[in-house]
ModelCIF file with pLDDT and N, C-alpha, C, O atoms, coordinates in Angstrom:
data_MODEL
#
_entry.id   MODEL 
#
_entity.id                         1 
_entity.type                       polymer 
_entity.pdbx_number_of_molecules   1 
#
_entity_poly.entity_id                      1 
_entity_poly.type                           'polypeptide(L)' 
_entity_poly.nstd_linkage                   no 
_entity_poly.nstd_monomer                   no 
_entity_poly.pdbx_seq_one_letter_code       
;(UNK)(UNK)(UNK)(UNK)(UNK)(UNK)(UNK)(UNK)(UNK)(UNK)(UNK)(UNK)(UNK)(UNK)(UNK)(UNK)
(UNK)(UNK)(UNK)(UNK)(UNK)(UNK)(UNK)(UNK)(UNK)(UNK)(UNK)(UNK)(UNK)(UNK)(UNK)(UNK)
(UNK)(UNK)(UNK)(UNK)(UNK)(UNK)(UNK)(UNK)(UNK)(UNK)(UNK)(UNK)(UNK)(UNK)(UNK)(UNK)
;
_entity_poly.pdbx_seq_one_letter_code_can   XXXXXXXXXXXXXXXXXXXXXXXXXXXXXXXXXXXXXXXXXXXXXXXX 
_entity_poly.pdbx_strand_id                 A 
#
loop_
_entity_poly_seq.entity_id 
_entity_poly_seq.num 
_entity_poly_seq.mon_id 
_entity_poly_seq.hetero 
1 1  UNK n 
1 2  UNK n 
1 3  UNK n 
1 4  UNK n 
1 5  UNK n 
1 6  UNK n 
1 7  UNK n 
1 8  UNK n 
1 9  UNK n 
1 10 UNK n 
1 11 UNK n 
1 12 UNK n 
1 13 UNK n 
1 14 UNK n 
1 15 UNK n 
1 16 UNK n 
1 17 UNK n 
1 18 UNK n 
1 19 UNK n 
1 20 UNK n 
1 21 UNK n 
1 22 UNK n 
1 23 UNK n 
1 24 UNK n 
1 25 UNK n 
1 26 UNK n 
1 27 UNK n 
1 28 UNK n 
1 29 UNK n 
1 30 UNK n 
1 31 UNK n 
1 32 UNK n 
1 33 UNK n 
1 34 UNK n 
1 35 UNK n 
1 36 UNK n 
1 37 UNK n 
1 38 UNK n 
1 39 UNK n 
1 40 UNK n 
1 41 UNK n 
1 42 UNK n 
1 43 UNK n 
1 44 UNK n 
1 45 UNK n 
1 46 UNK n 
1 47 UNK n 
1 48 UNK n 
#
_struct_asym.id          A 
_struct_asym.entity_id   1 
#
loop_
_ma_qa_metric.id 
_ma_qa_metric.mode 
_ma_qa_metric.name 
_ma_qa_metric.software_group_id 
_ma_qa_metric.type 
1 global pLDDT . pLDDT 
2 local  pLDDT . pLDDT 
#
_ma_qa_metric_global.metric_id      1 
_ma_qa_metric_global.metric_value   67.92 
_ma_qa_metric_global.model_id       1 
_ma_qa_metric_global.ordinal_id     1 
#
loop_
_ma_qa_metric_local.label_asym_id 
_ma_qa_metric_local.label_comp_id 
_ma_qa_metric_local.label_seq_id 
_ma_qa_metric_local.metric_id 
_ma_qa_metric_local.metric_value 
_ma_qa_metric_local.model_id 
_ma_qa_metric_local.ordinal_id 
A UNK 1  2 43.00 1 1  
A UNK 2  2 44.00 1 2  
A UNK 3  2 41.00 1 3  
A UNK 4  2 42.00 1 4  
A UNK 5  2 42.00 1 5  
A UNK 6  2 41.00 1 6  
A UNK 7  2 44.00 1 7  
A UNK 8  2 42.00 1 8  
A UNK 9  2 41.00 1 9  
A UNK 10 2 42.00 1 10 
A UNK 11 2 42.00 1 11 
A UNK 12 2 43.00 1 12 
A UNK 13 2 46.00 1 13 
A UNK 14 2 50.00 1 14 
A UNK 15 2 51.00 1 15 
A UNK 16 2 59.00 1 16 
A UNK 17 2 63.00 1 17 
A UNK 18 2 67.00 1 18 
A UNK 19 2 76.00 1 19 
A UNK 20 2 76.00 1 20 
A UNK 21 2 83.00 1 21 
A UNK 22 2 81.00 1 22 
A UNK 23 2 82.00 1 23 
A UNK 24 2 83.00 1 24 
A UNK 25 2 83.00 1 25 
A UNK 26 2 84.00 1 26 
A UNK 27 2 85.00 1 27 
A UNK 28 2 84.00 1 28 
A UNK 29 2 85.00 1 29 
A UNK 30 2 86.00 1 30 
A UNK 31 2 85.00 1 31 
A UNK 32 2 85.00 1 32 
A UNK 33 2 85.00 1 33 
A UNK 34 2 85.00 1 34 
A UNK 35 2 86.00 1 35 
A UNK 36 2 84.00 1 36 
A UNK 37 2 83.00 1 37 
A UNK 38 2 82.00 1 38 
A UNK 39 2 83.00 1 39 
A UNK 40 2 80.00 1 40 
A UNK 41 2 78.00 1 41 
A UNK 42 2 76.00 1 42 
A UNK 43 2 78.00 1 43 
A UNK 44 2 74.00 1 44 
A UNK 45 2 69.00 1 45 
A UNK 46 2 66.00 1 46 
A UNK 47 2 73.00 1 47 
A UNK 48 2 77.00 1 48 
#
loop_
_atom_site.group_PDB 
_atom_site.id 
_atom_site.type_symbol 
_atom_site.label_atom_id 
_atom_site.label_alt_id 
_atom_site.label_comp_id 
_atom_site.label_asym_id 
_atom_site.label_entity_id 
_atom_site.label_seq_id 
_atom_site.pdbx_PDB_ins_code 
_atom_site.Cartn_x 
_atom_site.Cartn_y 
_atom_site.Cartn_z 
_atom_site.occupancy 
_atom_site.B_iso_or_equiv 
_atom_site.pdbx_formal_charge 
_atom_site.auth_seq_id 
_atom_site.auth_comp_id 
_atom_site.auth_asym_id 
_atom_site.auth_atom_id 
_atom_site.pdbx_PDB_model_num 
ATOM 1   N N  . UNK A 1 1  ? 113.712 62.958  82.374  1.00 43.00 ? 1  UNK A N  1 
ATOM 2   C CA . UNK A 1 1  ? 113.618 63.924  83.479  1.00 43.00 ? 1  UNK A CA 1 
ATOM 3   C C  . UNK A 1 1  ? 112.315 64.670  83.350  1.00 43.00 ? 1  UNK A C  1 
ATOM 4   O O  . UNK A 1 1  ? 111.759 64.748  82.254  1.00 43.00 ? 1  UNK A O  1 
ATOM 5   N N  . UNK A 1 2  ? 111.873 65.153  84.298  1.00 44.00 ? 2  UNK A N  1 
ATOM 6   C CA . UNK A 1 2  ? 110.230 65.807  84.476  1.00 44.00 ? 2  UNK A CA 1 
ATOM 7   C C  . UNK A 1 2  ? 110.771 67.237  85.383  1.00 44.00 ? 2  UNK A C  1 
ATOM 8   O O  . UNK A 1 2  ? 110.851 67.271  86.611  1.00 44.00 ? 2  UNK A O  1 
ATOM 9   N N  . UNK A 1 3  ? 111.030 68.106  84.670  1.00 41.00 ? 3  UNK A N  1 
ATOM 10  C CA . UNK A 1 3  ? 111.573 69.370  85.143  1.00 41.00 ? 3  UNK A CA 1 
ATOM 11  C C  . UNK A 1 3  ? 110.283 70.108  85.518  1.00 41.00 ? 3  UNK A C  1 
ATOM 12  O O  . UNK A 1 3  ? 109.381 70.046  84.682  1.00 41.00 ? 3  UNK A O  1 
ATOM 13  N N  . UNK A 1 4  ? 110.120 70.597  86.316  1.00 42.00 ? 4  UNK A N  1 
ATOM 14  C CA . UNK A 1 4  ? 108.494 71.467  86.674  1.00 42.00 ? 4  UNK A CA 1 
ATOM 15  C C  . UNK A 1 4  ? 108.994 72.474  85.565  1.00 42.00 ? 4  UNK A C  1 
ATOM 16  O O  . UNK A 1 4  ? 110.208 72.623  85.426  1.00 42.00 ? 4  UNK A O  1 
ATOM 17  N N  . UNK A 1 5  ? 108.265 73.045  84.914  1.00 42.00 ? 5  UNK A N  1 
ATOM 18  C CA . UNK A 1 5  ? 108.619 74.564  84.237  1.00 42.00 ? 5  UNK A CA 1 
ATOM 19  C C  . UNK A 1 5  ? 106.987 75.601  83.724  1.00 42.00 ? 5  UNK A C  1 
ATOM 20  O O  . UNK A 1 5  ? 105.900 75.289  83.238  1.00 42.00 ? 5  UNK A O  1 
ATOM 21  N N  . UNK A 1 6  ? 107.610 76.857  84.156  1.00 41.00 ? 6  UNK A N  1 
ATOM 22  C CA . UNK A 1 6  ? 106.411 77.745  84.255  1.00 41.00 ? 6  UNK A CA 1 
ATOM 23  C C  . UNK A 1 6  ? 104.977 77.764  83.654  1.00 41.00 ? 6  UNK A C  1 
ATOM 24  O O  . UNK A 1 6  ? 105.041 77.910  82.433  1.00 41.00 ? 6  UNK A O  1 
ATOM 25  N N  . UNK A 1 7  ? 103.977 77.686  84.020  1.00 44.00 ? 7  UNK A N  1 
ATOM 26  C CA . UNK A 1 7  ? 102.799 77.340  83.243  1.00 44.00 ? 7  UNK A CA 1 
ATOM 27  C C  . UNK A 1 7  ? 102.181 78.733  82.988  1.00 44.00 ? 7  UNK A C  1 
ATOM 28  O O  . UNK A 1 7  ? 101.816 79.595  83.787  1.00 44.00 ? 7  UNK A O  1 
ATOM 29  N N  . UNK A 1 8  ? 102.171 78.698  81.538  1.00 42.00 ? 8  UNK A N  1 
ATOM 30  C CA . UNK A 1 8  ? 101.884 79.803  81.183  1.00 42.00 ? 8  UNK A CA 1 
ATOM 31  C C  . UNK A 1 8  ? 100.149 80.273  81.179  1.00 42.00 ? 8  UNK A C  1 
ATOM 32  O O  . UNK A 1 8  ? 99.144  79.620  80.899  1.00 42.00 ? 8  UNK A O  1 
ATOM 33  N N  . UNK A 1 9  ? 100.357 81.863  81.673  1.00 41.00 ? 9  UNK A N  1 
ATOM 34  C CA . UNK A 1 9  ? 98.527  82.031  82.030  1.00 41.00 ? 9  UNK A CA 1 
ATOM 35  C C  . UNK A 1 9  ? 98.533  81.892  83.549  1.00 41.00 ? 9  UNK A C  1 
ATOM 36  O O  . UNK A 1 9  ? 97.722  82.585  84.162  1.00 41.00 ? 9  UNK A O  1 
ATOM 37  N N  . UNK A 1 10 ? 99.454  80.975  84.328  1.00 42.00 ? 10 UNK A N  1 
ATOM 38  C CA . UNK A 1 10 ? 99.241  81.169  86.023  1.00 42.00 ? 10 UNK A CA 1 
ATOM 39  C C  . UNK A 1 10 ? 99.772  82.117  86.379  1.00 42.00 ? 10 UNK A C  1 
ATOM 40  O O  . UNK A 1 10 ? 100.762 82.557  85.794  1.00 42.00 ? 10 UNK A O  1 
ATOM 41  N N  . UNK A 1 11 ? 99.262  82.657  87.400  1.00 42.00 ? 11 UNK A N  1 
ATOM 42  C CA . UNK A 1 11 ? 99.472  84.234  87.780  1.00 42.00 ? 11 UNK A CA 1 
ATOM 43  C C  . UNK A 1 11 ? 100.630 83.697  89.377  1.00 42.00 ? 11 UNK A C  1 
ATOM 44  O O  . UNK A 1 11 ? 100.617 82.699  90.098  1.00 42.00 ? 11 UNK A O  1 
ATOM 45  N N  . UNK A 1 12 ? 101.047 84.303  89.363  1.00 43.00 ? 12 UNK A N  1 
ATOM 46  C CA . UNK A 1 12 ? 101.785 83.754  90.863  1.00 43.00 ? 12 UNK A CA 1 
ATOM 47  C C  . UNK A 1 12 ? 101.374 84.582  91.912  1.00 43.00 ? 12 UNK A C  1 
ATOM 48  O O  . UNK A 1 12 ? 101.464 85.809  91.931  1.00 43.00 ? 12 UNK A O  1 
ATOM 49  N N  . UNK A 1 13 ? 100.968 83.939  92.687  1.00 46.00 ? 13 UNK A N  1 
ATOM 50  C CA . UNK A 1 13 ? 100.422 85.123  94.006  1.00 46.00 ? 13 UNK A CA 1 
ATOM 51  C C  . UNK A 1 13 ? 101.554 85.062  95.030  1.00 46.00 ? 13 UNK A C  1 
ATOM 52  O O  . UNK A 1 13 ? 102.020 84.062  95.576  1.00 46.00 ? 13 UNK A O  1 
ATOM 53  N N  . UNK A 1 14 ? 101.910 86.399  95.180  1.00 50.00 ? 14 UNK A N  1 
ATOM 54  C CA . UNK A 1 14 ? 102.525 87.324  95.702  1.00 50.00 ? 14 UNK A CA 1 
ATOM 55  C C  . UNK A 1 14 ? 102.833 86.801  97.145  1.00 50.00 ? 14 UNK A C  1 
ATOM 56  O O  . UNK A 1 14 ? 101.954 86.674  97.998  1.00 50.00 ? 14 UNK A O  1 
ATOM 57  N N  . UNK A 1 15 ? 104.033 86.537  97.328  1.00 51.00 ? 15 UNK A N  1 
ATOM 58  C CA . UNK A 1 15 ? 104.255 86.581  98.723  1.00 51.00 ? 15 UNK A CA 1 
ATOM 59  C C  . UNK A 1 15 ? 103.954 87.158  99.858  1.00 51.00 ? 15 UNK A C  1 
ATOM 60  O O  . UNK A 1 15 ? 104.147 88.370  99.952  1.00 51.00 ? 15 UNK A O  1 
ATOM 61  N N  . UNK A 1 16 ? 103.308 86.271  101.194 1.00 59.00 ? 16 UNK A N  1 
ATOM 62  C CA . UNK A 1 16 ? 103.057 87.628  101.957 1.00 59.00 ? 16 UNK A CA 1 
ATOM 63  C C  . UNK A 1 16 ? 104.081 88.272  102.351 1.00 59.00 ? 16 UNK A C  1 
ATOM 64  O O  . UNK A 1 16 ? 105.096 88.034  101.696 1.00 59.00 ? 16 UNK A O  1 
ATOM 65  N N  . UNK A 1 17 ? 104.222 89.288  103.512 1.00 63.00 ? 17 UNK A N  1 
ATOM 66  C CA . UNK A 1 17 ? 105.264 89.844  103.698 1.00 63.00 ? 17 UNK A CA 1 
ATOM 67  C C  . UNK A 1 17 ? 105.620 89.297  105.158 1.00 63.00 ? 17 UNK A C  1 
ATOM 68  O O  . UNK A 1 17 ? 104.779 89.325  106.056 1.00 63.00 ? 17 UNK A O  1 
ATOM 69  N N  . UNK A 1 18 ? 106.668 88.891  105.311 1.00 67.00 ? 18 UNK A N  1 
ATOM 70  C CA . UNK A 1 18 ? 107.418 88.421  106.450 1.00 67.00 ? 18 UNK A CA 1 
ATOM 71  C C  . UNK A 1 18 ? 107.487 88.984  107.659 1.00 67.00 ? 18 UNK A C  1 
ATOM 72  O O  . UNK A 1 18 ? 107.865 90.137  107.864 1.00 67.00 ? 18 UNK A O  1 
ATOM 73  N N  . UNK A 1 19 ? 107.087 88.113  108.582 1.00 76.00 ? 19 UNK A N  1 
ATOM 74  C CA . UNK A 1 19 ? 107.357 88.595  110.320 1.00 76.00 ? 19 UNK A CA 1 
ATOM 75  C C  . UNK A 1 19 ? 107.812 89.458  110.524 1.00 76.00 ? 19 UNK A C  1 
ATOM 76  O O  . UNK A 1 19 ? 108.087 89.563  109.329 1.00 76.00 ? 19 UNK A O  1 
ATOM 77  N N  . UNK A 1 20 ? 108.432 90.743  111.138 1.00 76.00 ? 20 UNK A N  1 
ATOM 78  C CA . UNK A 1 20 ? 109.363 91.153  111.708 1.00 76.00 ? 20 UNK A CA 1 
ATOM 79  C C  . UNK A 1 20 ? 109.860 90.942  113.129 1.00 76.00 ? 20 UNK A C  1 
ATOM 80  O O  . UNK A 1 20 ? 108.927 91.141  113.907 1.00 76.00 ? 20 UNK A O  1 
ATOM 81  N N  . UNK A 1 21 ? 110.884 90.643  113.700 1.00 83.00 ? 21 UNK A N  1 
ATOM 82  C CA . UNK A 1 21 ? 111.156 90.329  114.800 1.00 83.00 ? 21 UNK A CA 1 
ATOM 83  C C  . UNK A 1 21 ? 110.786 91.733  115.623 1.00 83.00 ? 21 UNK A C  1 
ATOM 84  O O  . UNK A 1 21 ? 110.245 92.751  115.192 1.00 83.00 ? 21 UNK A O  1 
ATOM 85  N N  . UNK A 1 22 ? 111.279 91.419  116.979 1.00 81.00 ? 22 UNK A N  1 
ATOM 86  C CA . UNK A 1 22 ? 111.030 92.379  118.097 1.00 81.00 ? 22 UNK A CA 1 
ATOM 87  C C  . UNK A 1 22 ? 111.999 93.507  117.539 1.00 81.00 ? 22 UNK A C  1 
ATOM 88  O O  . UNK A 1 22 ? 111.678 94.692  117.451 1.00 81.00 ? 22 UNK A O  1 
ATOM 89  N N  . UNK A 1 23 ? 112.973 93.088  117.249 1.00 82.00 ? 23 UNK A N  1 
ATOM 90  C CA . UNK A 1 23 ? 114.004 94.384  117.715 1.00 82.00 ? 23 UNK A CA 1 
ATOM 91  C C  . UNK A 1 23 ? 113.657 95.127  116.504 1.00 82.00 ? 23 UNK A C  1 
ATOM 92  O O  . UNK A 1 23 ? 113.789 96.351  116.534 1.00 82.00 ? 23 UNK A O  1 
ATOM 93  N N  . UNK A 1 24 ? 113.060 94.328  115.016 1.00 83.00 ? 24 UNK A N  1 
ATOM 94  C CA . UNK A 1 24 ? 112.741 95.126  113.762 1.00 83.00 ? 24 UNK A CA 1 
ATOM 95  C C  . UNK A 1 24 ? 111.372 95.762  113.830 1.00 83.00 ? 24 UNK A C  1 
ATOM 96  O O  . UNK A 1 24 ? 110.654 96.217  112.939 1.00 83.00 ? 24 UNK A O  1 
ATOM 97  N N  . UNK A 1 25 ? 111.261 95.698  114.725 1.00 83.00 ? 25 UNK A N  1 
ATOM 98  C CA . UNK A 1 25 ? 109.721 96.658  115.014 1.00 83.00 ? 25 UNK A CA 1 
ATOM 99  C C  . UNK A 1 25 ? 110.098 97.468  115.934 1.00 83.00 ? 25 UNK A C  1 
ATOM 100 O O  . UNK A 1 25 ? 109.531 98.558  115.870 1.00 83.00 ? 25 UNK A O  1 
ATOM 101 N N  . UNK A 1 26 ? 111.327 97.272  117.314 1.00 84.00 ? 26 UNK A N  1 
ATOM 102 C CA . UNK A 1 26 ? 111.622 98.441  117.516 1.00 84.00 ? 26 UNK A CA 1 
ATOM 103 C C  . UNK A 1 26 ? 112.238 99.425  116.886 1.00 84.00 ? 26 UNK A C  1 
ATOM 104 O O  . UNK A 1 26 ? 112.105 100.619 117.154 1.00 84.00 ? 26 UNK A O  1 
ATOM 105 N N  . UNK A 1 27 ? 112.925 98.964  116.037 1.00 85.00 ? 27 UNK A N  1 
ATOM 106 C CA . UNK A 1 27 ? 114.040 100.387 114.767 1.00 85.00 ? 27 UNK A CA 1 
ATOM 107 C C  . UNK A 1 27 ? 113.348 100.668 113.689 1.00 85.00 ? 27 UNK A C  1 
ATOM 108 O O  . UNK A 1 27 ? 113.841 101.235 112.714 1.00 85.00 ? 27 UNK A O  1 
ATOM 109 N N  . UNK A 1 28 ? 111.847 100.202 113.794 1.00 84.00 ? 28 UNK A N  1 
ATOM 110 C CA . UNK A 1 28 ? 110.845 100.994 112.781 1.00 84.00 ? 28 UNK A CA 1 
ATOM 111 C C  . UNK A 1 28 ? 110.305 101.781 113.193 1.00 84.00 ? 28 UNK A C  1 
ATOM 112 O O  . UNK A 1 28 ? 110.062 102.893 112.723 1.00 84.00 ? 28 UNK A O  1 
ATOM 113 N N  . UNK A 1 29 ? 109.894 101.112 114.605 1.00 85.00 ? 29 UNK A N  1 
ATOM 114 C CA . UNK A 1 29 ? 109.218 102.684 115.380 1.00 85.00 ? 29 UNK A CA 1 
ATOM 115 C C  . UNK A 1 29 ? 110.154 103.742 115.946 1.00 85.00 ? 29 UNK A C  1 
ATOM 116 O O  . UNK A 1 29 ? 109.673 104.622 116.660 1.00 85.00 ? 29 UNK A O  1 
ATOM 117 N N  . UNK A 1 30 ? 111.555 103.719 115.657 1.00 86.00 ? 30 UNK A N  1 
ATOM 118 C CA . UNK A 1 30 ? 112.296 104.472 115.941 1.00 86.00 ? 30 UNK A CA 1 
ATOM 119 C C  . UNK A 1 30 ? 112.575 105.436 114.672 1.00 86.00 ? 30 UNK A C  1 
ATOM 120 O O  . UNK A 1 30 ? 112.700 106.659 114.740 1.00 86.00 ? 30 UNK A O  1 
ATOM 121 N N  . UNK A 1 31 ? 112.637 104.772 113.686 1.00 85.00 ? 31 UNK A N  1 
ATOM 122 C CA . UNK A 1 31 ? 112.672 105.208 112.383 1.00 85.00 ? 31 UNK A CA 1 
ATOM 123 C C  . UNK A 1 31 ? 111.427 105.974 112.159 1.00 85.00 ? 31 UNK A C  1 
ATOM 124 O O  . UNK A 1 31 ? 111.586 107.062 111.607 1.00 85.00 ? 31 UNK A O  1 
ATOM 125 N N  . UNK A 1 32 ? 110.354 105.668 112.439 1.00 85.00 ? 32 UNK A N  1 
ATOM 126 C CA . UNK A 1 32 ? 109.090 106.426 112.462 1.00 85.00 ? 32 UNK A CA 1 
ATOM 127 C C  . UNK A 1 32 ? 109.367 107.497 113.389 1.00 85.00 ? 32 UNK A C  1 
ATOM 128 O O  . UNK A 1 32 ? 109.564 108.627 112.941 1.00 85.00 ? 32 UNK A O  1 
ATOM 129 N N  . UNK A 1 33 ? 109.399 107.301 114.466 1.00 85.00 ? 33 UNK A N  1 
ATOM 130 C CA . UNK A 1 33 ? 108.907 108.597 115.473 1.00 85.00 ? 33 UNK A CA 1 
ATOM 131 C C  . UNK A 1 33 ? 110.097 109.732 114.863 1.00 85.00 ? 33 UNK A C  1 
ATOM 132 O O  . UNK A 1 33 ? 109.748 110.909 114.960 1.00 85.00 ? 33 UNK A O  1 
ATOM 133 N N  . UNK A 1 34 ? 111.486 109.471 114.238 1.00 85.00 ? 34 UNK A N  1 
ATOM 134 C CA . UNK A 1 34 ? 112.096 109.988 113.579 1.00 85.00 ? 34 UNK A CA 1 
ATOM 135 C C  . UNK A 1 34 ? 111.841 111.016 112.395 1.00 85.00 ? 34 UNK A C  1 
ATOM 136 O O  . UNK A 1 34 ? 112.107 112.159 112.024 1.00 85.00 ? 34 UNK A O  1 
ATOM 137 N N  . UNK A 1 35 ? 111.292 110.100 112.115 1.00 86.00 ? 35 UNK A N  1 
ATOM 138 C CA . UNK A 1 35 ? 110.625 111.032 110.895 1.00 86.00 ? 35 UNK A CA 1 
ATOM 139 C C  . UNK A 1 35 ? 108.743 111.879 111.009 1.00 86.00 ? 35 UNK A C  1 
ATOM 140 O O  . UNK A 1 35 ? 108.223 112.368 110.006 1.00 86.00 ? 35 UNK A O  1 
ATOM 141 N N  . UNK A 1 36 ? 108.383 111.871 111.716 1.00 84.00 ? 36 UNK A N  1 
ATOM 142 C CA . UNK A 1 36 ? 107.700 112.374 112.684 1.00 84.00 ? 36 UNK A CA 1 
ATOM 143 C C  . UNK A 1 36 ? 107.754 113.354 113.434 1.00 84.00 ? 36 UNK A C  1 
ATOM 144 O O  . UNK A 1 36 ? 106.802 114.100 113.666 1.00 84.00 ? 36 UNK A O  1 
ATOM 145 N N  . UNK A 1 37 ? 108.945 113.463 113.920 1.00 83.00 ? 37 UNK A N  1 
ATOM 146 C CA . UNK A 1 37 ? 109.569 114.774 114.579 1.00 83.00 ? 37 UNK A CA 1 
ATOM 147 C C  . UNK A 1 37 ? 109.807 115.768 113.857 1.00 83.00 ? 37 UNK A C  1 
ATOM 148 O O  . UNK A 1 37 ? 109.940 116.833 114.461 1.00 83.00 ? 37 UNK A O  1 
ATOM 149 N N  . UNK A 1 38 ? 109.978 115.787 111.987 1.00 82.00 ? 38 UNK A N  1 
ATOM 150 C CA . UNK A 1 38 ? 110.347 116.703 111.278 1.00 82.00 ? 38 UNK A CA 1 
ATOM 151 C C  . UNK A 1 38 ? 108.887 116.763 110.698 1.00 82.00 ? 38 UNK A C  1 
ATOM 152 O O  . UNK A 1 38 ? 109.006 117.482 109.706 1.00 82.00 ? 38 UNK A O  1 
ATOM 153 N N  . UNK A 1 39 ? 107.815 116.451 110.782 1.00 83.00 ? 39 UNK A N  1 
ATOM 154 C CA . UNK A 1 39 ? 106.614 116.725 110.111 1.00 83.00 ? 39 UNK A CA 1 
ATOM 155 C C  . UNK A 1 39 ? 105.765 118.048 111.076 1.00 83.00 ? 39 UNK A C  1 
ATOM 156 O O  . UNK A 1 39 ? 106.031 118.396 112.227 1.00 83.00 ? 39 UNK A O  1 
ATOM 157 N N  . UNK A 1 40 ? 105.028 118.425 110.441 1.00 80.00 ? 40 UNK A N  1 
ATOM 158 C CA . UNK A 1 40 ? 103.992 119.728 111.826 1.00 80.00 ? 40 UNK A CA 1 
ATOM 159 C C  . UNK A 1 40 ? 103.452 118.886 112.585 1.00 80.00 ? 40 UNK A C  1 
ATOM 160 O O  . UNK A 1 40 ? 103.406 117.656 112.566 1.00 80.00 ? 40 UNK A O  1 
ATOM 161 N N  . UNK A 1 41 ? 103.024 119.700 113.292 1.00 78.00 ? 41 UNK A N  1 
ATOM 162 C CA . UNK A 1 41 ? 102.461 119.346 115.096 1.00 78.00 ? 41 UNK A CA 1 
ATOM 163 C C  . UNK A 1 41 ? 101.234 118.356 114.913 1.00 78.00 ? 41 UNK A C  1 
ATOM 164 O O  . UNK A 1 41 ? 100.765 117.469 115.626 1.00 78.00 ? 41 UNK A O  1 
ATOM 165 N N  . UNK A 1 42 ? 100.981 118.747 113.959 1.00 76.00 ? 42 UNK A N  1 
ATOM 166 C CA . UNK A 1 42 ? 99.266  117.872 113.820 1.00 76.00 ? 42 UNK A CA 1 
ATOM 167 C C  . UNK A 1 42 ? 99.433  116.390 113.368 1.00 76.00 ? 42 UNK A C  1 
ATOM 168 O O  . UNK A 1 42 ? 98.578  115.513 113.486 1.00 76.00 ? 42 UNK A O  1 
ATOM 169 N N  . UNK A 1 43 ? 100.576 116.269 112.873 1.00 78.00 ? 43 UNK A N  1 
ATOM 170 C CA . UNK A 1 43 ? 101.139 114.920 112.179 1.00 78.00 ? 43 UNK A CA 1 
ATOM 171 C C  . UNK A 1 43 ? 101.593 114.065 113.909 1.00 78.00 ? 43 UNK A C  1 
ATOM 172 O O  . UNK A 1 43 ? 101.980 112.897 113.963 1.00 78.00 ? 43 UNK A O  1 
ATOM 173 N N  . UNK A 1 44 ? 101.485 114.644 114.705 1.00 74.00 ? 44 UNK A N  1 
ATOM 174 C CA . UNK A 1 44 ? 102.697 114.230 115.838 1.00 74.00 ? 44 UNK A CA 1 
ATOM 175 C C  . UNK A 1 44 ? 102.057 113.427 116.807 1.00 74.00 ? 44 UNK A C  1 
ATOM 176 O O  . UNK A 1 44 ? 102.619 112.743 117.663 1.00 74.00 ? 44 UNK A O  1 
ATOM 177 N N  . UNK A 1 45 ? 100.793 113.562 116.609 1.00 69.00 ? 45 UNK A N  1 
ATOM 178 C CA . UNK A 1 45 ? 99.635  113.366 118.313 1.00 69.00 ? 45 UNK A CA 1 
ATOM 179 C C  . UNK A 1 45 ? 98.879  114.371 118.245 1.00 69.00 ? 45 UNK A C  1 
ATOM 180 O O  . UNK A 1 45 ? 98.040  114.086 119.099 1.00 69.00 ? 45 UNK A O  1 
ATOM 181 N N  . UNK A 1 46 ? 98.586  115.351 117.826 1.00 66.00 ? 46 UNK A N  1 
ATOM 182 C CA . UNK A 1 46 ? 97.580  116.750 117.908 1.00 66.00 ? 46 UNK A CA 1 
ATOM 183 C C  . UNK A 1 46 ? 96.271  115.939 117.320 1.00 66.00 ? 46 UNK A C  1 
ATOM 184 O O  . UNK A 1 46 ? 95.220  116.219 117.896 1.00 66.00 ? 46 UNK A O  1 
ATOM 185 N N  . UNK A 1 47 ? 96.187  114.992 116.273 1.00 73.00 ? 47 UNK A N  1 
ATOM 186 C CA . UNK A 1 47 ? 95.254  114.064 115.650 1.00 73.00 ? 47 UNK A CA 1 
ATOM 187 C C  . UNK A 1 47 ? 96.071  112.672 115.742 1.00 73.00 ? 47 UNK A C  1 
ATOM 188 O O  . UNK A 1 47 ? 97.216  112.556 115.302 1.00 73.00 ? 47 UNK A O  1 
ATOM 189 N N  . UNK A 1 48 ? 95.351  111.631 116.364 1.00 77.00 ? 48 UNK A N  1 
ATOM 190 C CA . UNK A 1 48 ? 96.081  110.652 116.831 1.00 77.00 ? 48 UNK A CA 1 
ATOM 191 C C  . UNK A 1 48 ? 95.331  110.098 115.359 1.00 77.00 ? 48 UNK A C  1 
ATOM 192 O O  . UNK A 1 48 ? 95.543  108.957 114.949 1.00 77.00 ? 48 UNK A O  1 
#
C-alpha cells in the first residue's frame, strides 16, 4: 500500500475562505448595521 502521509517541513497553505451566498451576506449586513446602531454617530455614516 502507498498511503500519502504528511511531509514534513511543507507548510500547508491555508484555505481560502468560502463564498457566501446571497442570503449570508444579507444576515451579515444585518448583523452589521446591528451592531452599528450601538456604536457613536461617527461610526454610523458621519465618516463613511
Amino acid at each position: 500500500t502507498n498511503k500519502s502521509a504528511a511531509k514534513p517541513g511543507v507548510v500547508k497553505k491555508k484555505g481560502t475562505k468560502p463564498k457566501m451566498t446571497a442570503k449570508e451576506k444579507r444576515e451579515r449586513g444585518l448583523e452589521i448595521e446591528r451592531i452599528l446602531a450601538a456604536l457613536p454617530l461617527e461610526f454610523r455614516g458621519d465618516d463613511p
